[in-house]
PDB file of N, CA and C in Angstrom:
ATOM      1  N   UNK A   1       9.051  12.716  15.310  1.00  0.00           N
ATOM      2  CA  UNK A   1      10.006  12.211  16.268  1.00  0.00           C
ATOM      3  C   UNK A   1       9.757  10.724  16.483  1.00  0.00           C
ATOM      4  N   UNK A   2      10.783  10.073  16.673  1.00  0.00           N
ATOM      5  CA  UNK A   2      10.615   8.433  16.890  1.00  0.00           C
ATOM      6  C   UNK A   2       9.818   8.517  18.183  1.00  0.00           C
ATOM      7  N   UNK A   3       8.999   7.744  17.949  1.00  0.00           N
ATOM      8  CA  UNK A   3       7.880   6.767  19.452  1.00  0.00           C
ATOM      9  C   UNK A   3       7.073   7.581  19.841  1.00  0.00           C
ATOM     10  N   UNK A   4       6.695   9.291  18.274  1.00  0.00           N
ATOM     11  CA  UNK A   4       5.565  10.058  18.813  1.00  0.00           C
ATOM     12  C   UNK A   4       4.493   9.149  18.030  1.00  0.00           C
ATOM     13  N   UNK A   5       3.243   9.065  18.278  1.00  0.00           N
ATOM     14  CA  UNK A   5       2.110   9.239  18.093  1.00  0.00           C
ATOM     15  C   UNK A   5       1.361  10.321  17.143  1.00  0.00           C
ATOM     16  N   UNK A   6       0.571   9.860  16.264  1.00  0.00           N
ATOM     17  CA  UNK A   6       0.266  11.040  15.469  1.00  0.00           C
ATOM     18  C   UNK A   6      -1.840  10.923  15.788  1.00  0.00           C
ATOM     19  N   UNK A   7      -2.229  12.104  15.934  1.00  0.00           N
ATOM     20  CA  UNK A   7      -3.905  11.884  17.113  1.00  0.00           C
ATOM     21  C   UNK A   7      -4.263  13.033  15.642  1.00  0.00           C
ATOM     22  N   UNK A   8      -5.418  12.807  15.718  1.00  0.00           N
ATOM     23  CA  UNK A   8      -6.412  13.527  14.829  1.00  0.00           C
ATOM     24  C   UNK A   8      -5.955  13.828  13.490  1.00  0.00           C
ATOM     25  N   UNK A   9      -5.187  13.255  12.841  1.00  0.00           N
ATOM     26  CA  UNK A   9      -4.383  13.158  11.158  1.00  0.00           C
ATOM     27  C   UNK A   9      -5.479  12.899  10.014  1.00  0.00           C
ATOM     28  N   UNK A  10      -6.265  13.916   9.710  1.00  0.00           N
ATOM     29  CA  UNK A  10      -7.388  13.696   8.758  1.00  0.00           C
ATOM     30  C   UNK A  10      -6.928  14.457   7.509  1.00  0.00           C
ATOM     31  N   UNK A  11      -7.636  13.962   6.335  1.00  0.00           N
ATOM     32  CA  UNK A  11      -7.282  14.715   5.408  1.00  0.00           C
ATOM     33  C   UNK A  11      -8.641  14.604   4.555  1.00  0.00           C
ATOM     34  N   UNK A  12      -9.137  16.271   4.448  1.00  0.00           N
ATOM     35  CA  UNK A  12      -9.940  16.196   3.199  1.00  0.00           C
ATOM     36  C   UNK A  12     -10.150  16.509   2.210  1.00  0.00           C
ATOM     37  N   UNK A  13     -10.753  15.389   1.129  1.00  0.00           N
ATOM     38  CA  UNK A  13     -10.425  14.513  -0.329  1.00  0.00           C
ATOM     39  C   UNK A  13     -11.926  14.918  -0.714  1.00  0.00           C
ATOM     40  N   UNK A  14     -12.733  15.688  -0.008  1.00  0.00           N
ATOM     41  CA  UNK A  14     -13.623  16.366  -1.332  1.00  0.00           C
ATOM     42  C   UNK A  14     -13.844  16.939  -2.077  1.00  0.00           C
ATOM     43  N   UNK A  15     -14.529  16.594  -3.414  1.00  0.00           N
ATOM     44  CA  UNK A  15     -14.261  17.022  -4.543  1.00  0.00           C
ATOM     45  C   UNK A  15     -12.960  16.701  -5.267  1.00  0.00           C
ATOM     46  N   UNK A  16     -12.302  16.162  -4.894  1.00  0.00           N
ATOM     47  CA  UNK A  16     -11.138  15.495  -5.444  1.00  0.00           C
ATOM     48  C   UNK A  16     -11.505  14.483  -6.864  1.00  0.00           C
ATOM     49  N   UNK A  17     -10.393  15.138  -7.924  1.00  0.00           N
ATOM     50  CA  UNK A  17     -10.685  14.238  -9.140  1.00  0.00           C
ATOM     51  C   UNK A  17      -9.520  13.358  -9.660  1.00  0.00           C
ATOM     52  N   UNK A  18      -8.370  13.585  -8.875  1.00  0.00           N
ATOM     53  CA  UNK A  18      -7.126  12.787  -9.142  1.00  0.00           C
ATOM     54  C   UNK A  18      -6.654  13.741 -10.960  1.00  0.00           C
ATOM     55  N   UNK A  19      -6.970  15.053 -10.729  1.00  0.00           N
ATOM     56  CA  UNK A  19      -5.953  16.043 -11.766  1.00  0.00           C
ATOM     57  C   UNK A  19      -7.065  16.112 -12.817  1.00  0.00           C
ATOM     58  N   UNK A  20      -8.064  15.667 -13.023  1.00  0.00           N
ATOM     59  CA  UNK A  20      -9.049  15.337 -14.265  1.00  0.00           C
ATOM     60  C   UNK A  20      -9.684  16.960 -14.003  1.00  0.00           C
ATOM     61  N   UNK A  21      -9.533  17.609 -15.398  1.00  0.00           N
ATOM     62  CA  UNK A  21     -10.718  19.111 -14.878  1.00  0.00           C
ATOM     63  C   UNK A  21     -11.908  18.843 -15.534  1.00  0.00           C
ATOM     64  N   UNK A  22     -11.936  17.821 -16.225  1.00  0.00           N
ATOM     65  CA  UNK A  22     -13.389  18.125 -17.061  1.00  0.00           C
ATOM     66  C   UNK A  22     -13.937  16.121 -17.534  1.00  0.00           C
ATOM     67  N   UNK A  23     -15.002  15.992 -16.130  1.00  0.00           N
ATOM     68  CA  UNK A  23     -14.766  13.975 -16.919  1.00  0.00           C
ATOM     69  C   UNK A  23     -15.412  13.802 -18.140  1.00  0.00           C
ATOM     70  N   UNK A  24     -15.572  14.733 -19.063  1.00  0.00           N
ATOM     71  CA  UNK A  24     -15.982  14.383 -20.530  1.00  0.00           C
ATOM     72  C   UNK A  24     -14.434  13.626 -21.092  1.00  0.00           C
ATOM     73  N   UNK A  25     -13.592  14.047 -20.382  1.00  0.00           N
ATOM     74  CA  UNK A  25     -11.893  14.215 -21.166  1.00  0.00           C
ATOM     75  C   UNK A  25     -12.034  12.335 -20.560  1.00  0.00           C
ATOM     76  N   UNK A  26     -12.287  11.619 -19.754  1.00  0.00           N
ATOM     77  CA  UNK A  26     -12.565  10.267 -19.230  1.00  0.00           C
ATOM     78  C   UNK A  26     -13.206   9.234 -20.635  1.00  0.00           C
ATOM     79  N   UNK A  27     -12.367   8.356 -21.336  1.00  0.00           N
ATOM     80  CA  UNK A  27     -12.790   7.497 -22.635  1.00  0.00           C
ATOM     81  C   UNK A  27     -13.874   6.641 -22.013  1.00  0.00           C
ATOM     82  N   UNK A  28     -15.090   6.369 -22.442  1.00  0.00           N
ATOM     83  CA  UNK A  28     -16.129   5.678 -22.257  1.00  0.00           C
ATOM     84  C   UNK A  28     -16.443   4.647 -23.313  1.00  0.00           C
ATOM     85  N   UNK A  29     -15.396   3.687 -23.235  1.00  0.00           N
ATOM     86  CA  UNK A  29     -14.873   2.949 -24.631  1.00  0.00           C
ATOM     87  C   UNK A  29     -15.772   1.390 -24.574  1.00  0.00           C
ATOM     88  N   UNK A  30     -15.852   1.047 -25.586  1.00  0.00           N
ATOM     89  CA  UNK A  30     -16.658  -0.452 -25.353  1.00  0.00           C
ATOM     90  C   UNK A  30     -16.172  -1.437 -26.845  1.00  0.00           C
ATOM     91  N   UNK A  31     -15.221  -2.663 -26.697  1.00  0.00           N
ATOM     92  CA  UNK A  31     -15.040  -3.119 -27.870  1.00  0.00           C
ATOM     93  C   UNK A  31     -15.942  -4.373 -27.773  1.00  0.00           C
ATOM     94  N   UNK A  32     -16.319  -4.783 -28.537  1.00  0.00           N
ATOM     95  CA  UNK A  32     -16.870  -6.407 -29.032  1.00  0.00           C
ATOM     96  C   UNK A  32     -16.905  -6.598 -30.519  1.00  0.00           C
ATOM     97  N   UNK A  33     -17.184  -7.610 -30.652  1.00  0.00           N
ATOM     98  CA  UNK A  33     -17.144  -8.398 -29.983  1.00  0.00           C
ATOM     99  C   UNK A  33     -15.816  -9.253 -29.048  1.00  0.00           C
ATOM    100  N   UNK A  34     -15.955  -9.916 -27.772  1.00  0.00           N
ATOM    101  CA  UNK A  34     -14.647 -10.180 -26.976  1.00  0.00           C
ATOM    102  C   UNK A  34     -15.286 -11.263 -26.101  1.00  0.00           C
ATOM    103  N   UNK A  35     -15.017 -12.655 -26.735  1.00  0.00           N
ATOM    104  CA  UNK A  35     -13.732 -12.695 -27.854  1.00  0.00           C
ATOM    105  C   UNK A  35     -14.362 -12.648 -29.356  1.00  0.00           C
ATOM    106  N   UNK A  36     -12.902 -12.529 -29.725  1.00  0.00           N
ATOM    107  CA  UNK A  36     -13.166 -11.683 -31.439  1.00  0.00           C
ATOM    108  C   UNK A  36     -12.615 -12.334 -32.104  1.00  0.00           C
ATOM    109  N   UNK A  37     -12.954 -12.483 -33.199  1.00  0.00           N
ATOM    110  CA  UNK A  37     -12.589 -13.739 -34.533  1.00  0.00           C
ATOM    111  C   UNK A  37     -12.323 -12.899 -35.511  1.00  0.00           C
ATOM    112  N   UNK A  38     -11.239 -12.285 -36.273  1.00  0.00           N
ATOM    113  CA  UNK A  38     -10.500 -11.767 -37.226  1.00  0.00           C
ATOM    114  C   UNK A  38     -11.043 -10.006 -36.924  1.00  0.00           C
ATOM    115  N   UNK A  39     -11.687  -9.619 -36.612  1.00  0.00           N
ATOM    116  CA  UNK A  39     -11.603  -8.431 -36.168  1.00  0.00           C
ATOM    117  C   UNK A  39     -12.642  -8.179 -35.191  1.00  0.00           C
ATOM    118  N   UNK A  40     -12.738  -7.043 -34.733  1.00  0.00           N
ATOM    119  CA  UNK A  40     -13.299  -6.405 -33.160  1.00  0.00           C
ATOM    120  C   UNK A  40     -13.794  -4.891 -34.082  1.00  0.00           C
ATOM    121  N   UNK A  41     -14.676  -4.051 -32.692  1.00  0.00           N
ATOM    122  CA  UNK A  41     -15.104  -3.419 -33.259  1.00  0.00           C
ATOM    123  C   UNK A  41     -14.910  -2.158 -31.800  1.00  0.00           C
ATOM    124  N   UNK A  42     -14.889  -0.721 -32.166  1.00  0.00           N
ATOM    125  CA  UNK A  42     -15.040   0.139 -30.835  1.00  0.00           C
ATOM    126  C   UNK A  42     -15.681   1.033 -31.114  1.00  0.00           C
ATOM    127  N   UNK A  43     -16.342   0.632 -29.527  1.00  0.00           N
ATOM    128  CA  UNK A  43     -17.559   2.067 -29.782  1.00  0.00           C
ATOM    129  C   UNK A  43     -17.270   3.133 -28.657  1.00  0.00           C
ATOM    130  N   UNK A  44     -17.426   4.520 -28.980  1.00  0.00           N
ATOM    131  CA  UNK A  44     -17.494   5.221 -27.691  1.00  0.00           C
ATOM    132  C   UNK A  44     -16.273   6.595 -28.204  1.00  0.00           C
ATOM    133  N   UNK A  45     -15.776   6.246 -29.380  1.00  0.00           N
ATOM    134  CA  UNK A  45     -14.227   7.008 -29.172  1.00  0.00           C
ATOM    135  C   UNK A  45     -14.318   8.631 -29.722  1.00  0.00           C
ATOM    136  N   UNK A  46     -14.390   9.477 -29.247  1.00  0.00           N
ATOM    137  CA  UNK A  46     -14.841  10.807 -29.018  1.00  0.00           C
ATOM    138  C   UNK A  46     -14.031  11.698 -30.953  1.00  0.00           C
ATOM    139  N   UNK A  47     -12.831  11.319 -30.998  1.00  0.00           N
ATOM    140  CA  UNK A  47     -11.788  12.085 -31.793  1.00  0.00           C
ATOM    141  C   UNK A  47     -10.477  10.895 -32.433  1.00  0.00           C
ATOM    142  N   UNK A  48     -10.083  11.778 -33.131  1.00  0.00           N
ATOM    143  CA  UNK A  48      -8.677  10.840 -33.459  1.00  0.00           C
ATOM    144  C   UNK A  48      -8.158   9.932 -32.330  1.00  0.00           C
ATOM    145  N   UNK A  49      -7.725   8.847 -32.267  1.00  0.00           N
ATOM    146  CA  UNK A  49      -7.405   8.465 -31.012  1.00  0.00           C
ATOM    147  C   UNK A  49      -6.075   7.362 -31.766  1.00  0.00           C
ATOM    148  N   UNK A  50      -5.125   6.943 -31.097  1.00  0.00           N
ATOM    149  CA  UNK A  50      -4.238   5.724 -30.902  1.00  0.00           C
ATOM    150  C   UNK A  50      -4.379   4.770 -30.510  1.00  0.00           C
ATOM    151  N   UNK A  51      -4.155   3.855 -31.365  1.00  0.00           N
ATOM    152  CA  UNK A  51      -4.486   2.412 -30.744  1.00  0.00           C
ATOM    153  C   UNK A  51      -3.478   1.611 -30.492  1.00  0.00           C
ATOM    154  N   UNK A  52      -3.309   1.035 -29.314  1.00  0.00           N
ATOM    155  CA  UNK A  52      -1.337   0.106 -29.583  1.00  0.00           C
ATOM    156  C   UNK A  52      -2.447  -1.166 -28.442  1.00  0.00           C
ATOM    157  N   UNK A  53      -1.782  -2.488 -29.751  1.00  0.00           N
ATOM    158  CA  UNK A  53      -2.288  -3.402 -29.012  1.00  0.00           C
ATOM    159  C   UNK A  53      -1.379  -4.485 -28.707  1.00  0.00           C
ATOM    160  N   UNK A  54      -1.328  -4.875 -27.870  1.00  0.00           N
ATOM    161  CA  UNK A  54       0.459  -5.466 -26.716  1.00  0.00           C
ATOM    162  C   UNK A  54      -0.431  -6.818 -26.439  1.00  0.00           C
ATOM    163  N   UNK A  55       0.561  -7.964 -26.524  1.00  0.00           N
ATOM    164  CA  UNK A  55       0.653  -9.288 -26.314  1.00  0.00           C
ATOM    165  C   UNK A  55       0.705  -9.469 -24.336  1.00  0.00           C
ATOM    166  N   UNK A  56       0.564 -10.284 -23.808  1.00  0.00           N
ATOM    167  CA  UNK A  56       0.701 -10.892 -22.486  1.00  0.00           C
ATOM    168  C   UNK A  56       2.131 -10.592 -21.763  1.00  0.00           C
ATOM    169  N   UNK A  57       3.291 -10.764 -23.070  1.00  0.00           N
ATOM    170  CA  UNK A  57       4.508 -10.448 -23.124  1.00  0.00           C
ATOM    171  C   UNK A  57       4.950  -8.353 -22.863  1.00  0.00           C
ATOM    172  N   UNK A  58       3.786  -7.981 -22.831  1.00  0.00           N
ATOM    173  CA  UNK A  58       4.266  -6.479 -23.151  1.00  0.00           C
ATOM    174  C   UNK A  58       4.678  -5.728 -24.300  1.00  0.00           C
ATOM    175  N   UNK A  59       4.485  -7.092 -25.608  1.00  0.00           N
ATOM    176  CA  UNK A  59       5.373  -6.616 -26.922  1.00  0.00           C
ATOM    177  C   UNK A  59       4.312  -5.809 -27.765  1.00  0.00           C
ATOM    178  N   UNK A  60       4.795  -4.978 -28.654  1.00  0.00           N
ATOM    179  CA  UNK A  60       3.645  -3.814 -29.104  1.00  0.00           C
ATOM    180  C   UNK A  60       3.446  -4.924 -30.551  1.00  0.00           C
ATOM    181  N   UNK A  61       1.981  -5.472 -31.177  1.00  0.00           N
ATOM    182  CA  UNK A  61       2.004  -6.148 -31.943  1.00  0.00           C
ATOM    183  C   UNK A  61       0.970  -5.599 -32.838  1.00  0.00           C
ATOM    184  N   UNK A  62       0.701  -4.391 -33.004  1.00  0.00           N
ATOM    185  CA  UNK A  62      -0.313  -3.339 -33.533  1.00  0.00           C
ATOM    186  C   UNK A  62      -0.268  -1.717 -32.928  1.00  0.00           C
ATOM    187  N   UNK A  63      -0.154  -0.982 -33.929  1.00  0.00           N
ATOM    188  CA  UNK A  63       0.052   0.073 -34.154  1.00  0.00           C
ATOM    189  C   UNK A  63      -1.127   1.278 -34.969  1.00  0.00           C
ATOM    190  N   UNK A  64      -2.361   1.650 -34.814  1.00  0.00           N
ATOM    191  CA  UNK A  64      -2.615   2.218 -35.381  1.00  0.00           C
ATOM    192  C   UNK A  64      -2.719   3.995 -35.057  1.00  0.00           C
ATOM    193  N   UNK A  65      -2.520   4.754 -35.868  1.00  0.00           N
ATOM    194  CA  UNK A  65      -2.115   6.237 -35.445  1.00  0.00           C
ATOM    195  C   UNK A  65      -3.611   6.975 -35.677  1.00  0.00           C
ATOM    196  N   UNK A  66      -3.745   7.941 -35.294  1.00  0.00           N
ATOM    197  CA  UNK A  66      -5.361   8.848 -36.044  1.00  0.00           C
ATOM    198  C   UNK A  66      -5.767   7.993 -36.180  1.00  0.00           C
ATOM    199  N   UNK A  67      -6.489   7.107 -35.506  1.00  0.00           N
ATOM    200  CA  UNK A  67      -7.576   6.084 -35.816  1.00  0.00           C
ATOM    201  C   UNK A  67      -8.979   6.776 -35.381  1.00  0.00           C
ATOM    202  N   UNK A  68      -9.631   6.511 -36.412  1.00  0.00           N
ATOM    203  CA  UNK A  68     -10.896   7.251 -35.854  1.00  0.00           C
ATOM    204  C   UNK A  68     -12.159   5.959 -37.300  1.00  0.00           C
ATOM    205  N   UNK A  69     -12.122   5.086 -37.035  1.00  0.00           N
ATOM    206  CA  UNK A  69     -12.635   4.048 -37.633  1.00  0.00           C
ATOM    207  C   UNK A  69     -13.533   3.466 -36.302  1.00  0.00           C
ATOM    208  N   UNK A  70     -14.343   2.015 -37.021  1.00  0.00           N
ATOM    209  CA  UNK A  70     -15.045   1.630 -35.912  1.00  0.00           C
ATOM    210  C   UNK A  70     -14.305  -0.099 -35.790  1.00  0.00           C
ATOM    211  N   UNK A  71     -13.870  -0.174 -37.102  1.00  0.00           N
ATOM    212  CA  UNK A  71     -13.672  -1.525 -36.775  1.00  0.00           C
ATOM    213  C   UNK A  71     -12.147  -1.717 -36.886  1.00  0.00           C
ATOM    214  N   UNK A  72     -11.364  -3.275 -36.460  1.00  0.00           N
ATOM    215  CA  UNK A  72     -10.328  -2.657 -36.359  1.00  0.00           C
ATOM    216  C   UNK A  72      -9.567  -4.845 -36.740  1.00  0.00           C
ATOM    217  N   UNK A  73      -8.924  -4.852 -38.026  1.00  0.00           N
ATOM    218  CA  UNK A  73      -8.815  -5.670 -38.456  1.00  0.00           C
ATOM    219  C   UNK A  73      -7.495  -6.316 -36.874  1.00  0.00           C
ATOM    220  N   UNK A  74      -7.840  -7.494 -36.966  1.00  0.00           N
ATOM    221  CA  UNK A  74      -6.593  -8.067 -35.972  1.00  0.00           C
ATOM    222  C   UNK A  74      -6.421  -9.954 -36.630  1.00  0.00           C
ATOM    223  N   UNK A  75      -6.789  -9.993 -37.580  1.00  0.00           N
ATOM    224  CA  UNK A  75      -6.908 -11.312 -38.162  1.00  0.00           C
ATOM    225  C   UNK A  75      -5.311 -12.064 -38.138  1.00  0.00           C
ATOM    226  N   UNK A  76      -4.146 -10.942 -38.484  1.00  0.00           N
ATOM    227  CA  UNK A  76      -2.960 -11.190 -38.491  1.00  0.00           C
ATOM    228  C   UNK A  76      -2.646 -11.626 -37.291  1.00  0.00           C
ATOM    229  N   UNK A  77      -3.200 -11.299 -35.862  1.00  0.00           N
ATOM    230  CA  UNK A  77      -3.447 -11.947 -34.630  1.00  0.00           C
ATOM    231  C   UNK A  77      -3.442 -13.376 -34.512  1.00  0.00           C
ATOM    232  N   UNK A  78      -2.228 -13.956 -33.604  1.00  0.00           N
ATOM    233  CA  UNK A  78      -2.986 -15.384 -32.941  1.00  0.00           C
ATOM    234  C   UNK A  78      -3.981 -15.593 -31.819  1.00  0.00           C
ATOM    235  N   UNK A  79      -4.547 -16.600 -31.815  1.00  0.00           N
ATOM    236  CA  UNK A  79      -5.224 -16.621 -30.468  1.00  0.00           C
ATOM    237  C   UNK A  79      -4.899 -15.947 -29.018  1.00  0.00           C
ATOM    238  N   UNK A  80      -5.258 -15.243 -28.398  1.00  0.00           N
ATOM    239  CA  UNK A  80      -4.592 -15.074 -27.308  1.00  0.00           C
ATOM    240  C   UNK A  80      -5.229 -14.186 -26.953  1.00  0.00           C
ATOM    241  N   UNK A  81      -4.934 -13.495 -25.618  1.00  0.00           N
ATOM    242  CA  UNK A  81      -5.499 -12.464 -24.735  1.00  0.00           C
ATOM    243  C   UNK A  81      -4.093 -11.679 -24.916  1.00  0.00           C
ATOM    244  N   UNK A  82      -4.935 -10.199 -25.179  1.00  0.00           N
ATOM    245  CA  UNK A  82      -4.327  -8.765 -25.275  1.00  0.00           C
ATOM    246  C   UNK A  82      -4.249  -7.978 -24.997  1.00  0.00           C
ATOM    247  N   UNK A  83      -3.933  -6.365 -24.816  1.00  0.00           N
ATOM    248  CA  UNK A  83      -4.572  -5.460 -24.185  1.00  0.00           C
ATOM    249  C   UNK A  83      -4.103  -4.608 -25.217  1.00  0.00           C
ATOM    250  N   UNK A  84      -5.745  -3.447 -24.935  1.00  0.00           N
ATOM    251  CA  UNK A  84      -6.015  -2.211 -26.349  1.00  0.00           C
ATOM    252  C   UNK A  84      -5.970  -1.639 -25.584  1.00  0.00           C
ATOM    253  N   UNK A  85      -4.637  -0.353 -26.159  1.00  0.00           N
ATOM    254  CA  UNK A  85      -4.295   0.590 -25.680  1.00  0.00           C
ATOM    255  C   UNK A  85      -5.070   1.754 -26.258  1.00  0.00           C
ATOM    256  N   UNK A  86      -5.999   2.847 -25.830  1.00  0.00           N
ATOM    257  CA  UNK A  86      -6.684   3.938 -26.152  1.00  0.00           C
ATOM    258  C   UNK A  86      -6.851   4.852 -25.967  1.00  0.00           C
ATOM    259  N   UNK A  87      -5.679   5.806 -26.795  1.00  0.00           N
ATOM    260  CA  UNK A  87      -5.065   7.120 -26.329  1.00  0.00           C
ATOM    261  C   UNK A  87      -6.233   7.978 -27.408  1.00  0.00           C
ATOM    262  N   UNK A  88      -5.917   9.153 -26.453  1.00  0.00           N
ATOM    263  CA  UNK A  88      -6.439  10.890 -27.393  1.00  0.00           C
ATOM    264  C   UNK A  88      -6.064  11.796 -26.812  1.00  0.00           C
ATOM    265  N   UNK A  89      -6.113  12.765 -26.668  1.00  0.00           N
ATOM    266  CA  UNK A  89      -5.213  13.796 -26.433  1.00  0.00           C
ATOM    267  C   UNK A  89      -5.918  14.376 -24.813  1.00  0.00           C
ATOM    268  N   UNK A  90      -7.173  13.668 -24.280  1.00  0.00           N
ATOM    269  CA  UNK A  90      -7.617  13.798 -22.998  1.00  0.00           C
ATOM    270  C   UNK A  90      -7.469  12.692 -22.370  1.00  0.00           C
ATOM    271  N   UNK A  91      -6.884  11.489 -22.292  1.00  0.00           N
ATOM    272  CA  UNK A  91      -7.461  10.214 -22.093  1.00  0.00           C
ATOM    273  C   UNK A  91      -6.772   8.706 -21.805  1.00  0.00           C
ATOM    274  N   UNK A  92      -6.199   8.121 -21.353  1.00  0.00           N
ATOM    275  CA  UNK A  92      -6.227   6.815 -22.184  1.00  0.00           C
ATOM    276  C   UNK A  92      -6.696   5.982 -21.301  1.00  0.00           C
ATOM    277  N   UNK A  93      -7.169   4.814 -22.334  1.00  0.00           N
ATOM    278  CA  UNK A  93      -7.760   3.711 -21.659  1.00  0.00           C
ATOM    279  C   UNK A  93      -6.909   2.707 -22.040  1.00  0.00           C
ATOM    280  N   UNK A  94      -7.137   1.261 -21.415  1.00  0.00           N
ATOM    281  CA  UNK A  94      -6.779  -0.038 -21.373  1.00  0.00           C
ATOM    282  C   UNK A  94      -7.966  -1.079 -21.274  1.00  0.00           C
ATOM    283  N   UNK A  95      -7.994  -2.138 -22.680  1.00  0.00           N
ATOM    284  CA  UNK A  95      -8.972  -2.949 -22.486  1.00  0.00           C
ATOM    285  C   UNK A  95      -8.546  -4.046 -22.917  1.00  0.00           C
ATOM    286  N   UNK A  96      -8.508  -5.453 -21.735  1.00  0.00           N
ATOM    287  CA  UNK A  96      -8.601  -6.451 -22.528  1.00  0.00           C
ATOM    288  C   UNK A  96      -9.400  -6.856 -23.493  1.00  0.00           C
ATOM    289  N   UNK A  97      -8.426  -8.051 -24.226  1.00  0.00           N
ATOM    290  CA  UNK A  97      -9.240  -8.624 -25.479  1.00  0.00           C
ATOM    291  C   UNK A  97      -8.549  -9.962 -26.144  1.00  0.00           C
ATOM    292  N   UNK A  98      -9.764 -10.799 -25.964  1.00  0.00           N
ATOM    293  CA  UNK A  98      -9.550 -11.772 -26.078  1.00  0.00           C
ATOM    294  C   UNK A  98      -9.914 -12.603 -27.958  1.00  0.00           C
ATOM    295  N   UNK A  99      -8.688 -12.840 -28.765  1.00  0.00           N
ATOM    296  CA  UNK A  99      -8.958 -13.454 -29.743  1.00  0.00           C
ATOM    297  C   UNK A  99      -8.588 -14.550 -30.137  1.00  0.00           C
ATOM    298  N   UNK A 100      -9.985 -15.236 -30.547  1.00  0.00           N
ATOM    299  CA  UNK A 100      -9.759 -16.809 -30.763  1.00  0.00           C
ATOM    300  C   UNK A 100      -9.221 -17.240 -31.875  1.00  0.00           C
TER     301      UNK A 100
END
């Protein structure tokens, strides 16, 4: 009702995981070198995974599918700051990356 007051409005958030049932399914991803000079490298990636790597602009400027490699050529890259997109079928992450 307009101009009620709301007194003792608690809510409890323990054990709360925000939908996650299992945090193994959570990517524990690490690329370097960053910054990176004709290619980068990732460590951490559990299974097949997707890689989409997007310009400042939002534009998709790398595409790799079933990637399950460690290193990851970007030489065709200009200088610039990016972001690595890092999907799997539990997961995705986002990491900047910076190439000179």
């Amino acid at each position: 009702f307009p101009g009620t007051q709301l007194f003792n409005d608690s809510f409890n958030c323990t054990g709360a995981t925000l939908g996650l049932t299992n945090r193994s399914a959570v990517l524990d991803i690490k690329l370097y070198p960053n910054p990176a000079k004709g290619e980068f490298r990732i460590e951490g990636l559990l299974e097949n995974s997707q890689l989409e790597i997007y310009n400042l602009n939002g534009v998709l400027v790398l595409n790799l599918n079933n990637y399950k490699g460690k290193r990851v050529d970007v030489s065709s890259l200009s200088a610039s700051v990016y972001f690595v997109k890092i999907s799997n079928s539990n997961a995705t992450r986002v990491k900047r990356l910076i190439i000179e």
